[in-house]
PDB file of N, CA and C in Angstrom:
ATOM      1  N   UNK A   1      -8.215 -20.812  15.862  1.00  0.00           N
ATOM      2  CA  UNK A   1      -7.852 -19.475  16.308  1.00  0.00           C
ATOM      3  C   UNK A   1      -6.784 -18.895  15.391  1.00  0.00           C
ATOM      4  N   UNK A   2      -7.066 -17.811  15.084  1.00  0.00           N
ATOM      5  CA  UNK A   2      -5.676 -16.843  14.073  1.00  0.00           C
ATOM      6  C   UNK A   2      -5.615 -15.763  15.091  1.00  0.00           C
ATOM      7  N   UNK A   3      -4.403 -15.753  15.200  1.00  0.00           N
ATOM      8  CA  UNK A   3      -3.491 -13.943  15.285  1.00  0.00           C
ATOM      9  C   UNK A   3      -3.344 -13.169  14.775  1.00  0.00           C
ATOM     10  N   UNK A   4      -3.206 -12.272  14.672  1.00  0.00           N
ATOM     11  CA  UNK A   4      -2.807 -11.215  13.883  1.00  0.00           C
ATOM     12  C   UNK A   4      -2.558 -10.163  14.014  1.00  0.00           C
ATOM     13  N   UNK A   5      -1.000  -9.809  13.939  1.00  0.00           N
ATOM     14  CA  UNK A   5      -0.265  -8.886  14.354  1.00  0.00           C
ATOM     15  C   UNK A   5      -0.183  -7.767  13.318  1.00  0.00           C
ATOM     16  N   UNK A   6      -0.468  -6.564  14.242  1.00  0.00           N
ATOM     17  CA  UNK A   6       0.473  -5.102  12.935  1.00  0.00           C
ATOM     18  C   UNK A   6       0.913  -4.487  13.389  1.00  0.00           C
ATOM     19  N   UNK A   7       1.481  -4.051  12.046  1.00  0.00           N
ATOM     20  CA  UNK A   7       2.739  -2.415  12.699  1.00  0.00           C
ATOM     21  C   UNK A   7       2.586  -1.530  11.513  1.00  0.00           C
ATOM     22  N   UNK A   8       3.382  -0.683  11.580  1.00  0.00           N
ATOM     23  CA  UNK A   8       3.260   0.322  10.490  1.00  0.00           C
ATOM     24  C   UNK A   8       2.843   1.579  10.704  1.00  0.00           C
ATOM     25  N   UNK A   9       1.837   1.554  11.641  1.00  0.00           N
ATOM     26  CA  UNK A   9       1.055   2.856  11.908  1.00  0.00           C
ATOM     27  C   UNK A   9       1.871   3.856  12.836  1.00  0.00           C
ATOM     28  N   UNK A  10       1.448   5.161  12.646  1.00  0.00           N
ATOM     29  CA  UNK A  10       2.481   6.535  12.706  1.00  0.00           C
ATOM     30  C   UNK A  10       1.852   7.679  12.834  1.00  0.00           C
ATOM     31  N   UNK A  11       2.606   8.968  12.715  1.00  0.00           N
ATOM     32  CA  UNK A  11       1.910   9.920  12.961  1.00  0.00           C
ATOM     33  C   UNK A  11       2.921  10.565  11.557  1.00  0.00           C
ATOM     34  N   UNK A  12       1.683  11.319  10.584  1.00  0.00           N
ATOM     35  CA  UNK A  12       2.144  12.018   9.168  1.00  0.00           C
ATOM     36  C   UNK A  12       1.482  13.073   9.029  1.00  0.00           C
ATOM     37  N   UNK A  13       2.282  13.920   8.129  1.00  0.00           N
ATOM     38  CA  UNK A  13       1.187  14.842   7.570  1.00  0.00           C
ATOM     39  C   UNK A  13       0.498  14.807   6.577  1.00  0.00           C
ATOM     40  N   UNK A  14      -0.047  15.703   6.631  1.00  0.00           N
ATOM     41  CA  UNK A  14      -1.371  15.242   5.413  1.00  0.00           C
ATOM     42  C   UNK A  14      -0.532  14.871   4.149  1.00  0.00           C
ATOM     43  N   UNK A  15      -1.122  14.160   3.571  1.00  0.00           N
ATOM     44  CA  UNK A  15      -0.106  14.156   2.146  1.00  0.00           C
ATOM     45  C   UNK A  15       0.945  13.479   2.006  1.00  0.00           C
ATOM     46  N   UNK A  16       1.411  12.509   3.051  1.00  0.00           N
ATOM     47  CA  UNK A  16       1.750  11.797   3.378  1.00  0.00           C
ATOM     48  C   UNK A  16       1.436  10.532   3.078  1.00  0.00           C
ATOM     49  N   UNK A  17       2.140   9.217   3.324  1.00  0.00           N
ATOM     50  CA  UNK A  17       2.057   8.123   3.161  1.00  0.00           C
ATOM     51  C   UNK A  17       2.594   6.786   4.456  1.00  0.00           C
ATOM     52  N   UNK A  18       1.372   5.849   4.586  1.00  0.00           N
ATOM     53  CA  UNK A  18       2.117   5.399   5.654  1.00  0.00           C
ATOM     54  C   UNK A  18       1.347   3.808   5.010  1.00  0.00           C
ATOM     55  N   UNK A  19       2.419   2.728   5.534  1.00  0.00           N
ATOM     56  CA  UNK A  19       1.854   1.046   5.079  1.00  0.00           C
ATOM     57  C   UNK A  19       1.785  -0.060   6.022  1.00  0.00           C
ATOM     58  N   UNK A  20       0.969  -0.324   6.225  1.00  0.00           N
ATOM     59  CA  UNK A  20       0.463  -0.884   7.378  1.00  0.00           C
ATOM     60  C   UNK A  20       0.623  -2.281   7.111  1.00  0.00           C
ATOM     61  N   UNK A  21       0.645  -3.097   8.217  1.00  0.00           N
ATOM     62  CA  UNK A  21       1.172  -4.324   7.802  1.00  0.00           C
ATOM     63  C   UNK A  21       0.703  -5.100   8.957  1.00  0.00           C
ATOM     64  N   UNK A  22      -0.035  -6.858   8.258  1.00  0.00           N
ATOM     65  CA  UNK A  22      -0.543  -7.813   9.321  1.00  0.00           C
ATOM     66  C   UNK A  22      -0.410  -9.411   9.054  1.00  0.00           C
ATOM     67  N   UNK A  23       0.070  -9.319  10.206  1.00  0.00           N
ATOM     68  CA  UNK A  23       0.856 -11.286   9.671  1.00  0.00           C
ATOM     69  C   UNK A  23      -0.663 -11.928  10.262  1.00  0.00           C
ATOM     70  N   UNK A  24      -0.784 -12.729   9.741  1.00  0.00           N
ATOM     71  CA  UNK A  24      -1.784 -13.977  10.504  1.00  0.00           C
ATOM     72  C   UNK A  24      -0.964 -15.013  10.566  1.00  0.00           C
ATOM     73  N   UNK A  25      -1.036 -15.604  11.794  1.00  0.00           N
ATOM     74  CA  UNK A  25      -0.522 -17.138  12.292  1.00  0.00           C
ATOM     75  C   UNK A  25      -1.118 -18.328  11.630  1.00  0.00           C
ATOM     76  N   UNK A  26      -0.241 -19.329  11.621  1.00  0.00           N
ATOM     77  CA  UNK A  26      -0.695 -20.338  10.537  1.00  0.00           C
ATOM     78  C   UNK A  26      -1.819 -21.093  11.334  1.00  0.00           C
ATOM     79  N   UNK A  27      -2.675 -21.287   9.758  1.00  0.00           N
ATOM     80  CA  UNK A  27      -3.972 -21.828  10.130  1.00  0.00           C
ATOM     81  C   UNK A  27      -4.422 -22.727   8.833  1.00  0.00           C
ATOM     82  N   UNK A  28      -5.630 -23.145   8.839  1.00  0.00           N
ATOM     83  CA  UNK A  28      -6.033 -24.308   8.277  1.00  0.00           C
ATOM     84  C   UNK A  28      -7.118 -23.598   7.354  1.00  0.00           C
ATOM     85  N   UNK A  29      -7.844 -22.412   7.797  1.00  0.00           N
ATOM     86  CA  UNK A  29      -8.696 -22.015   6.867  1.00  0.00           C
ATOM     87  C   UNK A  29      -8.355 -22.109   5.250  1.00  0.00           C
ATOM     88  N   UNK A  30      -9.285 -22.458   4.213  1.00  0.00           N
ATOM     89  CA  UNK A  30      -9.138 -22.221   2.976  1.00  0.00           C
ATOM     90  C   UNK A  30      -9.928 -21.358   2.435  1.00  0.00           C
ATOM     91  N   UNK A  31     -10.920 -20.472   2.393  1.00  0.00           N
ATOM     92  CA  UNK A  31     -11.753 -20.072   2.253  1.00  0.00           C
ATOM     93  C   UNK A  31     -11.830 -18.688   3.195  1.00  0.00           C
ATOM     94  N   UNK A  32     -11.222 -17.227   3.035  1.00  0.00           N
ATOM     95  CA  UNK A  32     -11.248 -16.399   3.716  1.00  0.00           C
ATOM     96  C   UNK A  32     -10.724 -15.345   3.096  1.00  0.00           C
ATOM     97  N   UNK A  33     -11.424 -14.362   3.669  1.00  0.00           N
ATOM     98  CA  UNK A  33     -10.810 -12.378   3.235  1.00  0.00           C
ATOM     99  C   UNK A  33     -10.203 -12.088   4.601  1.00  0.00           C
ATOM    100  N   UNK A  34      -9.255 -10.900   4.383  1.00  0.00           N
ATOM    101  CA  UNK A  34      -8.559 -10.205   5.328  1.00  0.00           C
ATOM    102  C   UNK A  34      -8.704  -8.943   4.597  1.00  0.00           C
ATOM    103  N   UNK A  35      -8.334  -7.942   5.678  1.00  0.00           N
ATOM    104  CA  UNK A  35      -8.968  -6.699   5.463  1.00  0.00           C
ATOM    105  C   UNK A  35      -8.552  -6.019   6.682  1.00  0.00           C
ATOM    106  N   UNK A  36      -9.233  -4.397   6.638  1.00  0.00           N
ATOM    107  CA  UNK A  36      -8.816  -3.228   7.481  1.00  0.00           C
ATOM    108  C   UNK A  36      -9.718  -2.978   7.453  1.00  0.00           C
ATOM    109  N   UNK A  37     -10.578  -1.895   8.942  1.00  0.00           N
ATOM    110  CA  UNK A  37     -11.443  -1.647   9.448  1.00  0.00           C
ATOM    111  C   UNK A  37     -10.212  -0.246   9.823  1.00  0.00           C
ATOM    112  N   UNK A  38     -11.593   0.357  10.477  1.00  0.00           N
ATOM    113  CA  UNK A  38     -10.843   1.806  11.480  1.00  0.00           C
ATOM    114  C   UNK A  38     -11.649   2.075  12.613  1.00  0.00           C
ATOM    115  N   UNK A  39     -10.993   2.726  13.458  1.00  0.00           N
ATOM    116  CA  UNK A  39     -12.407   4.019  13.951  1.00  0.00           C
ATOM    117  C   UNK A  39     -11.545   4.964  14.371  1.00  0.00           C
ATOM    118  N   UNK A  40     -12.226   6.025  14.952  1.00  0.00           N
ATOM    119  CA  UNK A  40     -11.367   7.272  15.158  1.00  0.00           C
ATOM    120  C   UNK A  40     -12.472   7.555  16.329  1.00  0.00           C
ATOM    121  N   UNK A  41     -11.925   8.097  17.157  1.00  0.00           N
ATOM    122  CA  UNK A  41     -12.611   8.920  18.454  1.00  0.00           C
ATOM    123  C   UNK A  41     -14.094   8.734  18.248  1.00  0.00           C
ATOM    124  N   UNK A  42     -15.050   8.144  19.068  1.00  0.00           N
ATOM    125  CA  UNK A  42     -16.457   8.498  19.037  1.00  0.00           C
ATOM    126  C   UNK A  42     -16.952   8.295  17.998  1.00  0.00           C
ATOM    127  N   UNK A  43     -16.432   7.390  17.162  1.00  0.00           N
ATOM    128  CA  UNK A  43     -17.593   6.726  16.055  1.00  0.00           C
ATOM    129  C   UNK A  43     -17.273   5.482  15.931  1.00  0.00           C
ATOM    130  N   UNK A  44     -18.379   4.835  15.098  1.00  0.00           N
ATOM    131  CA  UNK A  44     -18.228   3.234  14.837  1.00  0.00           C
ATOM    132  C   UNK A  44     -17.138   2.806  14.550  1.00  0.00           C
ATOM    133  N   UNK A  45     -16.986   1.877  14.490  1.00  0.00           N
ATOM    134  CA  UNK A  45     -15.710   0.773  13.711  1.00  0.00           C
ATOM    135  C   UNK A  45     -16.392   0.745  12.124  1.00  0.00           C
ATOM    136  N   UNK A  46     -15.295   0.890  11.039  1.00  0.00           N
ATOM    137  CA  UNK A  46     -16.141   0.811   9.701  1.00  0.00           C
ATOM    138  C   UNK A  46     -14.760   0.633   8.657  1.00  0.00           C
ATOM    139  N   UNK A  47     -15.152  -0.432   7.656  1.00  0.00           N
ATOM    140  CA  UNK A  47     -14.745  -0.274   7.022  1.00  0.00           C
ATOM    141  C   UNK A  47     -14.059   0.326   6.134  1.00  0.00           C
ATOM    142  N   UNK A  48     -12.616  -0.507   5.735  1.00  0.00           N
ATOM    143  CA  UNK A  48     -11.944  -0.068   5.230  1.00  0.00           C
ATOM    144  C   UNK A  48     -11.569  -0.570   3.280  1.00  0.00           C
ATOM    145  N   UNK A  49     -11.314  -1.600   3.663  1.00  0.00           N
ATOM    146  CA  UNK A  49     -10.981  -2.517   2.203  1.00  0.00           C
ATOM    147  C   UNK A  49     -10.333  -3.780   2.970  1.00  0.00           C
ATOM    148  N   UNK A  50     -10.664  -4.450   2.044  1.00  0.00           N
ATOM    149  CA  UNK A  50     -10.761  -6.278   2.006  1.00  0.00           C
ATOM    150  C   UNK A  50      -9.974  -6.914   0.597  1.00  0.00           C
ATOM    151  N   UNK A  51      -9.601  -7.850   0.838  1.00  0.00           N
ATOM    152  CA  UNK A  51      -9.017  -8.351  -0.104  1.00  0.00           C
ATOM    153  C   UNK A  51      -9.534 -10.412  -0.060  1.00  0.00           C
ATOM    154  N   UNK A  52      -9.857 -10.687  -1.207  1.00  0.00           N
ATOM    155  CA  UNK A  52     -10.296 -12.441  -0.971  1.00  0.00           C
ATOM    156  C   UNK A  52      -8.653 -13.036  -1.123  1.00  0.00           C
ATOM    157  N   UNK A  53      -8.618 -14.031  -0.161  1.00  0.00           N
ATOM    158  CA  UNK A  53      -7.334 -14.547  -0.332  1.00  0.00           C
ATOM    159  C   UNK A  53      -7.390 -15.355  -1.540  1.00  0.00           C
ATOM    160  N   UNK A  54      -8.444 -16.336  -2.003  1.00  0.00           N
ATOM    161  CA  UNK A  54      -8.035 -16.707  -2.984  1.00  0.00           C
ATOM    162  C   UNK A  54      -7.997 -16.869  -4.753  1.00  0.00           C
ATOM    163  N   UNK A  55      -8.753 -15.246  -4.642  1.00  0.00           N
ATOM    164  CA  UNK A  55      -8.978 -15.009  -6.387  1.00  0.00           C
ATOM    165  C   UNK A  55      -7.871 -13.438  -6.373  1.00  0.00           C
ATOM    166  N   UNK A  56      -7.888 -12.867  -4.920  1.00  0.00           N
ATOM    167  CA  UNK A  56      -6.968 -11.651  -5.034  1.00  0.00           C
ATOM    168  C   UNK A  56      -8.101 -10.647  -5.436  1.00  0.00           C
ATOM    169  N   UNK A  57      -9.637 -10.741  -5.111  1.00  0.00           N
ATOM    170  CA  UNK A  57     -10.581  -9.818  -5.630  1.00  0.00           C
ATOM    171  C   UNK A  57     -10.299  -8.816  -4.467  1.00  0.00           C
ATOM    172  N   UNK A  58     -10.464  -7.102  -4.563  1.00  0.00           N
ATOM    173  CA  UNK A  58     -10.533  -6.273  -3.577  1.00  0.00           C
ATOM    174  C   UNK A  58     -11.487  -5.418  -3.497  1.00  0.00           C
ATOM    175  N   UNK A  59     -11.976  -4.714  -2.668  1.00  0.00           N
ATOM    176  CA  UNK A  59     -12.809  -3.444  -2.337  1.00  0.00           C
ATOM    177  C   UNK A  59     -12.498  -3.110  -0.921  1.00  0.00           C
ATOM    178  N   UNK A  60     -12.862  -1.830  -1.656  1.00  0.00           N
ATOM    179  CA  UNK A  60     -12.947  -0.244  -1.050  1.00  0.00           C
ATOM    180  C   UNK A  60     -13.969   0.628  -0.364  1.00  0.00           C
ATOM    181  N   UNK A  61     -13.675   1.048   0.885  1.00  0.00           N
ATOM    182  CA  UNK A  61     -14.728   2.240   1.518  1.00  0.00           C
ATOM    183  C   UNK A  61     -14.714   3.436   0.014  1.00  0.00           C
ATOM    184  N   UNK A  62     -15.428   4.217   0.009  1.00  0.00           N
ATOM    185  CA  UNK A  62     -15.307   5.097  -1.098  1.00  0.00           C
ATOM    186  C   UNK A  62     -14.622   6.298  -1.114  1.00  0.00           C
ATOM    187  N   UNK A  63     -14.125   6.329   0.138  1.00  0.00           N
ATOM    188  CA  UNK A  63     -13.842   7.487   0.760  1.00  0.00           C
ATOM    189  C   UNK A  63     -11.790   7.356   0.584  1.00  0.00           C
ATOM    190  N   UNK A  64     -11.970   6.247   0.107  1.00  0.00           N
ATOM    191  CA  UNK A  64     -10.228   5.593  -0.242  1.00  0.00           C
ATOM    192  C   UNK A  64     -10.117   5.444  -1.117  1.00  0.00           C
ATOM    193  N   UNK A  65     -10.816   5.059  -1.983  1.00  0.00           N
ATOM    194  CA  UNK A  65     -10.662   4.838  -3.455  1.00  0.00           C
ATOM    195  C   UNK A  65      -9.526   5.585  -4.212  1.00  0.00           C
ATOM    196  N   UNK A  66      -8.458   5.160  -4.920  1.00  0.00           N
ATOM    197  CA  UNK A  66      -7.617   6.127  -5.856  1.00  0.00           C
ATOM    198  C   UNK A  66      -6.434   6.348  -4.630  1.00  0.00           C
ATOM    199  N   UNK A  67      -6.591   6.268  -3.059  1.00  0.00           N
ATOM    200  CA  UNK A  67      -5.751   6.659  -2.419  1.00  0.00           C
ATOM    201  C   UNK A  67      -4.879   5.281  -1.255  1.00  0.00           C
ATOM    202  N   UNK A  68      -5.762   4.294  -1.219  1.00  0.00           N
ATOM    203  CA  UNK A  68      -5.199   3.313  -0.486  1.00  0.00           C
ATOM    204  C   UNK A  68      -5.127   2.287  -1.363  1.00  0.00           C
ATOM    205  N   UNK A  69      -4.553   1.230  -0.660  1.00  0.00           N
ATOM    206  CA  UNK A  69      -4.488  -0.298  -1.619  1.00  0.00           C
ATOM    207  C   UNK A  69      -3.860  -1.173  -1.033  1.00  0.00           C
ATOM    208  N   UNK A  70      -4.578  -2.093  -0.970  1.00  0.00           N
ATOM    209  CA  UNK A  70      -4.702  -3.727  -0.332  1.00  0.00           C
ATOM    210  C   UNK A  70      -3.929  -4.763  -0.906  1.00  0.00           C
ATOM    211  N   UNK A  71      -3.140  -5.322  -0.330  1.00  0.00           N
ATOM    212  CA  UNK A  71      -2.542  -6.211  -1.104  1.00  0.00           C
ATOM    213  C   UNK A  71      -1.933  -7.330   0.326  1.00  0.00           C
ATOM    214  N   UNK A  72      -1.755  -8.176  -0.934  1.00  0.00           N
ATOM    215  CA  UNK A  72      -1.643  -9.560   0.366  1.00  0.00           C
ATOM    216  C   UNK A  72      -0.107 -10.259  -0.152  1.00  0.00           C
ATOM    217  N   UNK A  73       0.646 -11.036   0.796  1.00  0.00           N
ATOM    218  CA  UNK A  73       1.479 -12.420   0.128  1.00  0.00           C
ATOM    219  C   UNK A  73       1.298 -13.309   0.776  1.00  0.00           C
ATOM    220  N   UNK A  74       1.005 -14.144   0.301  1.00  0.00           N
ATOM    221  CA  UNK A  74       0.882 -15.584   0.366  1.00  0.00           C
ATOM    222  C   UNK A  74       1.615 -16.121   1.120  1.00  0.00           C
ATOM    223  N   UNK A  75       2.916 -16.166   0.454  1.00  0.00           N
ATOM    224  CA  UNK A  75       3.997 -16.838   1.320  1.00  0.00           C
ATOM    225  C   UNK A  75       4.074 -16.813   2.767  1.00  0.00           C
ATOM    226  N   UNK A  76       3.954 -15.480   3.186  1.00  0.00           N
ATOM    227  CA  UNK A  76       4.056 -14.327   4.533  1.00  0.00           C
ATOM    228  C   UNK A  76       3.004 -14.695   5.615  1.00  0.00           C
ATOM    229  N   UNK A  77       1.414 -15.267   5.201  1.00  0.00           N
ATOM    230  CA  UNK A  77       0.301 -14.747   5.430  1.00  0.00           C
ATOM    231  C   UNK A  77      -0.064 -13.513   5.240  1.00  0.00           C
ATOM    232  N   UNK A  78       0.729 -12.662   5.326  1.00  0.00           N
ATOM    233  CA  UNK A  78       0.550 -10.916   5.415  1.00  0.00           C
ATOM    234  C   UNK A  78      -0.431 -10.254   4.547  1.00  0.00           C
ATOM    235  N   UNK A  79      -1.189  -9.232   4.893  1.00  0.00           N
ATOM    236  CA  UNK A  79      -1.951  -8.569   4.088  1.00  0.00           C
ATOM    237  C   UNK A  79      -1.428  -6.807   4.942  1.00  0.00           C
ATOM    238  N   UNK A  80      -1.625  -6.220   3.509  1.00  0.00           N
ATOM    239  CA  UNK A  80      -0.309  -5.106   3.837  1.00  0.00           C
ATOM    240  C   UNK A  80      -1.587  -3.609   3.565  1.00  0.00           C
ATOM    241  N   UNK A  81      -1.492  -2.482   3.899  1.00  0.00           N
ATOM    242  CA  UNK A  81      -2.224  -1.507   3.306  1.00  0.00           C
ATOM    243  C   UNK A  81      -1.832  -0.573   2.691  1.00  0.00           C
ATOM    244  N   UNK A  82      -1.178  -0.113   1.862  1.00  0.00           N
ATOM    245  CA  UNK A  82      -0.501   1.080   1.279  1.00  0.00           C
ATOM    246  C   UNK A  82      -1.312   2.705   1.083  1.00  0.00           C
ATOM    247  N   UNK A  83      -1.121   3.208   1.853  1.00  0.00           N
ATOM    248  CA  UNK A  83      -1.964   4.814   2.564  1.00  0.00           C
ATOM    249  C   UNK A  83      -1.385   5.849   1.900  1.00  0.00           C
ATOM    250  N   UNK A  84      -1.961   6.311   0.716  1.00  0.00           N
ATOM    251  CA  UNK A  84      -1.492   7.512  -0.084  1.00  0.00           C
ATOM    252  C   UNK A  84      -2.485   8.654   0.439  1.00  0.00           C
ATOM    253  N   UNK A  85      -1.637   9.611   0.150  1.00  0.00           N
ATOM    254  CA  UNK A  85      -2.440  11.109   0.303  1.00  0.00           C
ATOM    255  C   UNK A  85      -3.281  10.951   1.268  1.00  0.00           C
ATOM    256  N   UNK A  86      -2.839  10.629   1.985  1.00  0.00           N
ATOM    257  CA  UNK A  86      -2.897  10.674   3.333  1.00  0.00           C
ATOM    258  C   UNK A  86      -4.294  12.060   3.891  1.00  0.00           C
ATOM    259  N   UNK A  87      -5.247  12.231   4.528  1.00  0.00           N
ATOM    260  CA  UNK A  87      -6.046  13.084   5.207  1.00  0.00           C
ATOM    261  C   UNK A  87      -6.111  12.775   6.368  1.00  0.00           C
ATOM    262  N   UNK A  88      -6.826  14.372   7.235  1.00  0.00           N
ATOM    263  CA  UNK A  88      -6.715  14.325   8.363  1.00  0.00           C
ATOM    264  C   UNK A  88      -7.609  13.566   8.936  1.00  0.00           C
ATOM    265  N   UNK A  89      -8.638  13.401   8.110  1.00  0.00           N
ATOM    266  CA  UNK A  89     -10.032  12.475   8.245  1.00  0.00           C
ATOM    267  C   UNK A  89      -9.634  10.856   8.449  1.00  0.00           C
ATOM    268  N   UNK A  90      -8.828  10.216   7.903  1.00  0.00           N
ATOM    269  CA  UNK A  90      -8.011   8.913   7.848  1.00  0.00           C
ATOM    270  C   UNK A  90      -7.367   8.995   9.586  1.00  0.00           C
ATOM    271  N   UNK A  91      -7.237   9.780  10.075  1.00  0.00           N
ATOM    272  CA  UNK A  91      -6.862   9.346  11.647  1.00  0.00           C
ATOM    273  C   UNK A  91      -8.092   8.482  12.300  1.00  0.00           C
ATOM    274  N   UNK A  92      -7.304   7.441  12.568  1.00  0.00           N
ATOM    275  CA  UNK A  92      -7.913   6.774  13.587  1.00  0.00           C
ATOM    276  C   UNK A  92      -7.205   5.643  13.651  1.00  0.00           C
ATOM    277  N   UNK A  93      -7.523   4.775  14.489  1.00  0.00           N
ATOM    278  CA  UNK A  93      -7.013   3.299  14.745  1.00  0.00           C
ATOM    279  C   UNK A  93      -7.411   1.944  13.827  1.00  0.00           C
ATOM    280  N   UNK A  94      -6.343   1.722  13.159  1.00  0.00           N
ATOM    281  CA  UNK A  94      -6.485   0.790  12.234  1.00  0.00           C
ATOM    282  C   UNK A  94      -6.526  -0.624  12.536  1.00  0.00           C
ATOM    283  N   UNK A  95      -7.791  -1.785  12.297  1.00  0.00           N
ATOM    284  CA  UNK A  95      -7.344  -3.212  12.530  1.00  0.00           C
ATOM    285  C   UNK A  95      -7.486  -3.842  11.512  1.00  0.00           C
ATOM    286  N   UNK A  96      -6.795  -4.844  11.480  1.00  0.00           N
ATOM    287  CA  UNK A  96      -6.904  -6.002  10.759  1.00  0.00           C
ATOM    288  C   UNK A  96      -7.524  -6.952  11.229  1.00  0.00           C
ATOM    289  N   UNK A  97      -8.454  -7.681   9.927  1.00  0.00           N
ATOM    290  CA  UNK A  97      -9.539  -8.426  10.243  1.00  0.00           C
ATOM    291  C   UNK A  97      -8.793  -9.948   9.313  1.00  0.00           C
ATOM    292  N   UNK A  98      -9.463 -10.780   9.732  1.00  0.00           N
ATOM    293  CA  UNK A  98      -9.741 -11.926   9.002  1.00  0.00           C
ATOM    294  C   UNK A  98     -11.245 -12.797   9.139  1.00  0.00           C
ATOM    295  N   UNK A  99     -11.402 -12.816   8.479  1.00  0.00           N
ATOM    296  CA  UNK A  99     -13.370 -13.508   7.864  1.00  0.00           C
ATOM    297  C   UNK A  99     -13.026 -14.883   6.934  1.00  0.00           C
ATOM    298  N   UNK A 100     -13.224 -15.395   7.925  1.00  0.00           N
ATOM    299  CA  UNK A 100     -13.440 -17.477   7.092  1.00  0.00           C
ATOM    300  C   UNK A 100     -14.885 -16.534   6.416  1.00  0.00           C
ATOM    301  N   UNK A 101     -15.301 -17.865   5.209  1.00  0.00           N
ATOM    302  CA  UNK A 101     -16.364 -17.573   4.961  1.00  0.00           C
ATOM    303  C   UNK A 101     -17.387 -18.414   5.705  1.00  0.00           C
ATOM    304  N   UNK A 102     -17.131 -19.452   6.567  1.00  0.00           N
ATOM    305  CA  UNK A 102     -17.650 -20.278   7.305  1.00  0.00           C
ATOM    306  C   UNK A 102     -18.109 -18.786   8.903  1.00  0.00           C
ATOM    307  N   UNK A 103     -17.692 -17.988   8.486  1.00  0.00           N
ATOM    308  CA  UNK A 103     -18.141 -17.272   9.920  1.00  0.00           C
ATOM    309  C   UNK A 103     -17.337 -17.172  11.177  1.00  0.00           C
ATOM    310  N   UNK A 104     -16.054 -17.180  10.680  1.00  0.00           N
ATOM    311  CA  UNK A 104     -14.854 -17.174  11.946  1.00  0.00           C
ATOM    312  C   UNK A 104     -14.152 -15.324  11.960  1.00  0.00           C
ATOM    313  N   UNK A 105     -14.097 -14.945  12.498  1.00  0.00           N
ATOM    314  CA  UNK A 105     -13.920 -13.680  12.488  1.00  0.00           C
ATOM    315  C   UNK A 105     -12.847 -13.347  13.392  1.00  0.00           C
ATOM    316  N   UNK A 106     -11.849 -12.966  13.692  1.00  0.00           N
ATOM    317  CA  UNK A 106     -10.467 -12.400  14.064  1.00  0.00           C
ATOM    318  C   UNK A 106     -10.298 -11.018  13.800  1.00  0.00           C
ATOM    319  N   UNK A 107      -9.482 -10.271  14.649  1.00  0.00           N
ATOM    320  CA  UNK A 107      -9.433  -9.095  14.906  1.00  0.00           C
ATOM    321  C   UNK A 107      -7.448  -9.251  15.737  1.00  0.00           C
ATOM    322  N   UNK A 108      -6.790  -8.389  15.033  1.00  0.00           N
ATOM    323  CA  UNK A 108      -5.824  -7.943  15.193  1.00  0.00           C
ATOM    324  C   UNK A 108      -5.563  -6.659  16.631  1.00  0.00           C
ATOM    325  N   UNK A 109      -4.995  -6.100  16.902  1.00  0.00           N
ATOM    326  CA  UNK A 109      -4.736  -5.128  18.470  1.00  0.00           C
ATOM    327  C   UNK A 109      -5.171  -3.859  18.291  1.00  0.00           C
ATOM    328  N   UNK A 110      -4.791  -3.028  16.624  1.00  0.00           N
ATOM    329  CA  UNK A 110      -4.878  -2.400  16.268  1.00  0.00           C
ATOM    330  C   UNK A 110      -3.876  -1.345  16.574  1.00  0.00           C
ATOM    331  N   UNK A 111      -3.558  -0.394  15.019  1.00  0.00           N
ATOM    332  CA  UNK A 111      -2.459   0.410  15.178  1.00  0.00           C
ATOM    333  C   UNK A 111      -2.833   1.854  14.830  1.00  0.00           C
ATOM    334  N   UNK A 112      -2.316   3.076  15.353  1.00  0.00           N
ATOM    335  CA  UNK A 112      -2.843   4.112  15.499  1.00  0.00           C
ATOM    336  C   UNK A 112      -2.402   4.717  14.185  1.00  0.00           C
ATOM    337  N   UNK A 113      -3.179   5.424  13.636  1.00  0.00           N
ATOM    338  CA  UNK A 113      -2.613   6.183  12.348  1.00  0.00           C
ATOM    339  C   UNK A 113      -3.230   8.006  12.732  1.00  0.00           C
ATOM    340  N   UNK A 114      -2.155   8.781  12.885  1.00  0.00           N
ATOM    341  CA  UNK A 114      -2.717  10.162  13.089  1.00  0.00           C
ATOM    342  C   UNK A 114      -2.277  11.179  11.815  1.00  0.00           C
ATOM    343  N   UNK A 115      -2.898  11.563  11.295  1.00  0.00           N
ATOM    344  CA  UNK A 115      -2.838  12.588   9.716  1.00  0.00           C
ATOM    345  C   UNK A 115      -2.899  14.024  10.472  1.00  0.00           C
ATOM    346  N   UNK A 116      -1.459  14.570  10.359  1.00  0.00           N
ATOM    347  CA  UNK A 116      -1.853  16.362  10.611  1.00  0.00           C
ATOM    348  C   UNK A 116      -2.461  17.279   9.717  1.00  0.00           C
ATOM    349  N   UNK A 117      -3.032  18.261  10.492  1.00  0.00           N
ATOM    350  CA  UNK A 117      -2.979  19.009   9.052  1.00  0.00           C
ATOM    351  C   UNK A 117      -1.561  20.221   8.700  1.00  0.00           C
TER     352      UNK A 117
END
């Protein structure tokens, strides 16, 4: 079992910047990505960007590209999100995921992110 806690999330205006942040509890996995998902009112849960814990490879929804960025420490467990230029479209509720590649899947509480215009 992993935990995984965040904070960070806020209410900005557009154009804005906000960094989201998720500890995972210590665990035994070797082999796993962590990552951000969203949803916003009345639509799916969908991807956000992922990061592999152990080559540091990342990707992106396309719709973030140039404006968010994934990054992890080691030390921490933490995998962090850094939210540039901010849109009003980017509101919604942010989670953090963790994916063994063995098929273990974790889900964080999730934190609200609201973009004005």
């Amino acid at each position: 079992q992993v935990q995984l806690v965040e904070s960070g999330g806020g209410l900005v205006q557009a154009g804005g910047s906000l960094r989201l942040s998720c500890a995972a509890s210590e665990h035994t996995f070797s082999s796993y990505n962590m990552g951000w998902f969203r949803q916003a009112p009345g639509k799916e849960r969908e991807f956000v960007a992922t990061i592999n814990w152990s080559v540091g490879s990342t990707s992106y929804r396309d719709s973030v590209k140039g404006r968010f960025a994934i990054s992890r420490d080691n030390a921490k467990n933490a995998v962090y999100l850094q939210m540039n230029s901010l849109k009003p479209e980017d509101t919604a509720v942010y989670y953090c995921n963790f994916r063994s590649l063995g098929g273990s899947n974790y889900w964080g509480q999730g934190t609200q992110v609201t973009v004005s215009s």
